[in-house]
N, C-alpha and C. Protein backbone atom coordinates (compact mmCIF):
# COMPACT_ATOMS: atom_id res chain seq x y z
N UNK A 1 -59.82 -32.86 17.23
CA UNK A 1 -60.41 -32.71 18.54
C UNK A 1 -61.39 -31.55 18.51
N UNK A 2 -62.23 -31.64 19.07
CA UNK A 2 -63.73 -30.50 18.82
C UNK A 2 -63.15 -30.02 20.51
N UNK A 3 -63.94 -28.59 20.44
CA UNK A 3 -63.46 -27.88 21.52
C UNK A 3 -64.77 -27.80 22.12
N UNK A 4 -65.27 -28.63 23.20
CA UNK A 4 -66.38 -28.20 23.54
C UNK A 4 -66.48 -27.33 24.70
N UNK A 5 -67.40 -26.52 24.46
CA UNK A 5 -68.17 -24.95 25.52
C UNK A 5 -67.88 -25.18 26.88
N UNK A 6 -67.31 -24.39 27.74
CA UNK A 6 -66.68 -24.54 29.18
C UNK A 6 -68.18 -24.10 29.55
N UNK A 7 -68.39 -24.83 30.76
CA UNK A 7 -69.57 -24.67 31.51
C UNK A 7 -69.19 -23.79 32.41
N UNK A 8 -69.99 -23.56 33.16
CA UNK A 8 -69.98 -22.36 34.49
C UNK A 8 -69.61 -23.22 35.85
N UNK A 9 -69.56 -24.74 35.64
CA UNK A 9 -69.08 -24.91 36.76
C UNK A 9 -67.31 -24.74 36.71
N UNK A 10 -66.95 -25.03 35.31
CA UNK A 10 -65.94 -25.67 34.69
C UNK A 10 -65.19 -23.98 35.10
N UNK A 11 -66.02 -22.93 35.06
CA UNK A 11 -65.61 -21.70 34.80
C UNK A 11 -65.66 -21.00 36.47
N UNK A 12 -66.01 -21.41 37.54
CA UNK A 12 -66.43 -21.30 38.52
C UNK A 12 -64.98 -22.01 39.34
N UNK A 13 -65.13 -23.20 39.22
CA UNK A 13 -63.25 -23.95 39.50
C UNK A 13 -62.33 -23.20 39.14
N UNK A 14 -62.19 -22.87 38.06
CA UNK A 14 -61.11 -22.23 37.26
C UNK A 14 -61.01 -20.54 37.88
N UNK A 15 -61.96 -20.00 38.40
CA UNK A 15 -61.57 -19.32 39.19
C UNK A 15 -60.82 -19.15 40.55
N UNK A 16 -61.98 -19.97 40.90
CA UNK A 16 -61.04 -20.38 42.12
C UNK A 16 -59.77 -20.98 42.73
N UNK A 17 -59.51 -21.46 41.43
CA UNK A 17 -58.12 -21.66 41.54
C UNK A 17 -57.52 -20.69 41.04
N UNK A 18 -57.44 -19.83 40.39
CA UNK A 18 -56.52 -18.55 40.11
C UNK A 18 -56.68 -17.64 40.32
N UNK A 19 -57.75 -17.14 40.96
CA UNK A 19 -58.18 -15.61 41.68
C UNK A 19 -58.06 -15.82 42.88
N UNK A 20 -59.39 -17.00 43.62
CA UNK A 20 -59.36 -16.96 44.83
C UNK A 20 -61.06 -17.38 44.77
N UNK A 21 -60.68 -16.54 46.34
CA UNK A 21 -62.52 -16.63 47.02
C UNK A 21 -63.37 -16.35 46.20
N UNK A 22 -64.61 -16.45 46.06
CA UNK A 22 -65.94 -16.25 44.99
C UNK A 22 -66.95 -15.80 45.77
N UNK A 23 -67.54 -14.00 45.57
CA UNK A 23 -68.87 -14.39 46.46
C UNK A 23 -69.93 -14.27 45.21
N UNK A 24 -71.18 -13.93 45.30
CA UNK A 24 -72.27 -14.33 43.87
C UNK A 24 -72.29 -13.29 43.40
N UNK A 25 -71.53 -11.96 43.40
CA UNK A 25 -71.97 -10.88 43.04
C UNK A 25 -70.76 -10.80 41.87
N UNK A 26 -69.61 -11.35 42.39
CA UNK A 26 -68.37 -11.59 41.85
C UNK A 26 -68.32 -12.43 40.42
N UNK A 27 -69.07 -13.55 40.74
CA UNK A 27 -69.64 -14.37 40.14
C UNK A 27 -70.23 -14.09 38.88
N UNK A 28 -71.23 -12.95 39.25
CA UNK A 28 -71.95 -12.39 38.43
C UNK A 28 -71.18 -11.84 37.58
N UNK A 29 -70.29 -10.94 37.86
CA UNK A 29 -69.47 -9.48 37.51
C UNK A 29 -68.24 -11.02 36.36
N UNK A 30 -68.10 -11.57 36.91
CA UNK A 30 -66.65 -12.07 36.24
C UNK A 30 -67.09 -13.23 35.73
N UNK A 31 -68.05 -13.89 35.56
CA UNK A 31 -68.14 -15.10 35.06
C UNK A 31 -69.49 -15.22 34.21
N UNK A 32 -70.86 -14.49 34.85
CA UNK A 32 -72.07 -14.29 34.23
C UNK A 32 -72.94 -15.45 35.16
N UNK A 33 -72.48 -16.06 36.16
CA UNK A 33 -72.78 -16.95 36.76
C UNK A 33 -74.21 -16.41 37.72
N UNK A 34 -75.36 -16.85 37.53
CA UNK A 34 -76.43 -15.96 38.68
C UNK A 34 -77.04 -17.14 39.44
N UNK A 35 -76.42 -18.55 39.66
CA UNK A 35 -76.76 -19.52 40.40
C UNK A 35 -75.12 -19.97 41.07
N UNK A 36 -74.67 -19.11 41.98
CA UNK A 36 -73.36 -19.88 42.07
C UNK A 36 -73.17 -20.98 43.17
N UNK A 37 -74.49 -20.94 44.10
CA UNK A 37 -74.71 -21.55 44.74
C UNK A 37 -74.65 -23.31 44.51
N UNK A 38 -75.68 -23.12 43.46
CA UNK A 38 -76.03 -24.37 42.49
C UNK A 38 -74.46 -25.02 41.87
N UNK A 39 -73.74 -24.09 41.15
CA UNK A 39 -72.31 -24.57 40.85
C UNK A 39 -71.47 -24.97 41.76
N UNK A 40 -71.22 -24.29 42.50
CA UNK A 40 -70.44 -24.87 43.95
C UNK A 40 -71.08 -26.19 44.18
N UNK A 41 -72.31 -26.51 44.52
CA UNK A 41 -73.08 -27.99 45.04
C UNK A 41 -72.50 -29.38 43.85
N UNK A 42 -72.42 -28.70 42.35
CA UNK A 42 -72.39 -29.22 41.66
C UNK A 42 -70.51 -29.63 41.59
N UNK A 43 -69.83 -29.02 41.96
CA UNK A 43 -68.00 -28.80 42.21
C UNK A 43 -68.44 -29.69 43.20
N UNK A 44 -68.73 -29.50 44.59
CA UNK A 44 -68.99 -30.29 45.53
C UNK A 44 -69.60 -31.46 45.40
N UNK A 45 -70.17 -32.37 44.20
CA UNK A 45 -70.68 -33.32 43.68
C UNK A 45 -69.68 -34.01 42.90
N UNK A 46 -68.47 -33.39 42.17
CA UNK A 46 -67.33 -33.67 41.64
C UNK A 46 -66.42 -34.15 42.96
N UNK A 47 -66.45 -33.93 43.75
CA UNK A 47 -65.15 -34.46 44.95
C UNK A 47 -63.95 -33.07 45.25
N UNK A 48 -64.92 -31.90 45.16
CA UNK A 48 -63.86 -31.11 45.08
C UNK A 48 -64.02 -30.64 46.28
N UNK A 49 -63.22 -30.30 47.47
CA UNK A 49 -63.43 -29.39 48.53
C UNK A 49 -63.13 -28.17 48.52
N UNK A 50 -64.85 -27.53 49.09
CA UNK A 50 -65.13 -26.44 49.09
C UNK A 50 -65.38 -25.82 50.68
N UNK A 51 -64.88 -24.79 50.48
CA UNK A 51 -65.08 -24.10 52.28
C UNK A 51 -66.70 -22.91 51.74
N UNK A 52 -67.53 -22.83 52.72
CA UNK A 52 -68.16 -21.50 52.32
C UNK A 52 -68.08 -20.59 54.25
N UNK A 53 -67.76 -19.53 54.00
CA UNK A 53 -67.45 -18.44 54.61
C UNK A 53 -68.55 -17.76 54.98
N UNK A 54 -69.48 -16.97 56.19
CA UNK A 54 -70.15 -16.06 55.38
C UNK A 54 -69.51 -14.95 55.99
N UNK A 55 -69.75 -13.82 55.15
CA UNK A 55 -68.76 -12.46 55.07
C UNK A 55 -69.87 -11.12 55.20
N UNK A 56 -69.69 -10.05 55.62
CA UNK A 56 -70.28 -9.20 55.50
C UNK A 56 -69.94 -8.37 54.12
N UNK A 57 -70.96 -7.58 53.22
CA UNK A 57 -70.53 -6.93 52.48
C UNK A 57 -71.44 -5.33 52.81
N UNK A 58 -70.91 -4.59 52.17
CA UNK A 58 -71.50 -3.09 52.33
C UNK A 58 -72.65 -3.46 51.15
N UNK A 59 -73.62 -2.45 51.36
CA UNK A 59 -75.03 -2.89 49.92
C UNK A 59 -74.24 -1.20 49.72
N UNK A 60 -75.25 -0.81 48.66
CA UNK A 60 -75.61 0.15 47.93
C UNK A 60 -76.33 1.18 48.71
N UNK A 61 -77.06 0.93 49.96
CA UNK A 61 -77.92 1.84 51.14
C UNK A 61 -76.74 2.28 52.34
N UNK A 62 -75.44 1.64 52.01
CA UNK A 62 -74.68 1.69 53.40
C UNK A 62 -74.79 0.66 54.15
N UNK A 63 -75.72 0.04 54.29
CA UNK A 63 -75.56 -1.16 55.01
C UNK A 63 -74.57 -2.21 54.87
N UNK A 64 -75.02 -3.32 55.43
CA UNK A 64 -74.30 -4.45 55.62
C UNK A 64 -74.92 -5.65 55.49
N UNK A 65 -75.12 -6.52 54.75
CA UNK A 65 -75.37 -8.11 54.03
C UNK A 65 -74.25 -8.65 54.42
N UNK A 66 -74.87 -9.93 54.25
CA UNK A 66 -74.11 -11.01 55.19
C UNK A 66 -74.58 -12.12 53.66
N UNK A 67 -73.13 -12.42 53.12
CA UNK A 67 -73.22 -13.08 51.68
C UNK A 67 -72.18 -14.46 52.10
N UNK A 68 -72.26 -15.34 51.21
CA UNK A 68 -71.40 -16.53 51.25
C UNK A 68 -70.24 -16.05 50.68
N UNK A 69 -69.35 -16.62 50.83
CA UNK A 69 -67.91 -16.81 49.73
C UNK A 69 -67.18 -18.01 49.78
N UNK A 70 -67.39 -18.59 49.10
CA UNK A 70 -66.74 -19.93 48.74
C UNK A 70 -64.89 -19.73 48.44
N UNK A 71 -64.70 -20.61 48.75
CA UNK A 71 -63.23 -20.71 48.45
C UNK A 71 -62.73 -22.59 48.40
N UNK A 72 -61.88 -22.92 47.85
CA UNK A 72 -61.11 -23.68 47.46
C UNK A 72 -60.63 -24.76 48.91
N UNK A 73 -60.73 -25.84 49.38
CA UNK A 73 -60.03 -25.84 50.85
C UNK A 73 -58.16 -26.42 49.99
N UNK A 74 -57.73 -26.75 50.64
CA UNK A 74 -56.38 -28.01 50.36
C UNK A 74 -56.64 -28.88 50.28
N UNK A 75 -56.46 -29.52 48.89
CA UNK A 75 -56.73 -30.63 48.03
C UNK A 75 -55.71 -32.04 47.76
């Protein structure tokens, strides 16, 4: 059996089922993922249900961004 290369969507699911919520920064930091948007659409093209959230986060200035976070619904 050949082991073929886990994709980023493949790696994107697999989070979400064992961590949790995903926002793109997270994404970035834990997976290398810099389209997570695109992966989610593509999970969501598989039949998988997906919730997206949007959340405030603090930036780097103090402020406040307003980011997605995807999560997993009940399957």
């Amino acid at each position: 059996m050949t082991n073929l290369p886990r994709t980023q969507t493949d790696a994107v699911l697999d989070y979400l089922k064992t961590v949790g919520p995903i926002t793109q920064k997270e994404a970035i930091d834990a997976i290398g993922c810099y389209r997570l948007g695109a992966r989610v659409w593509d999970l969501k093209q598989r039949g998988h249900a997906i919730r997206t959230e949007f959340v405030r986060v603090p930036t780097r200035y103090g402020k406040a961004a307003k980011v997605a976070r995807y999560s997993l619904d009940k399957e």
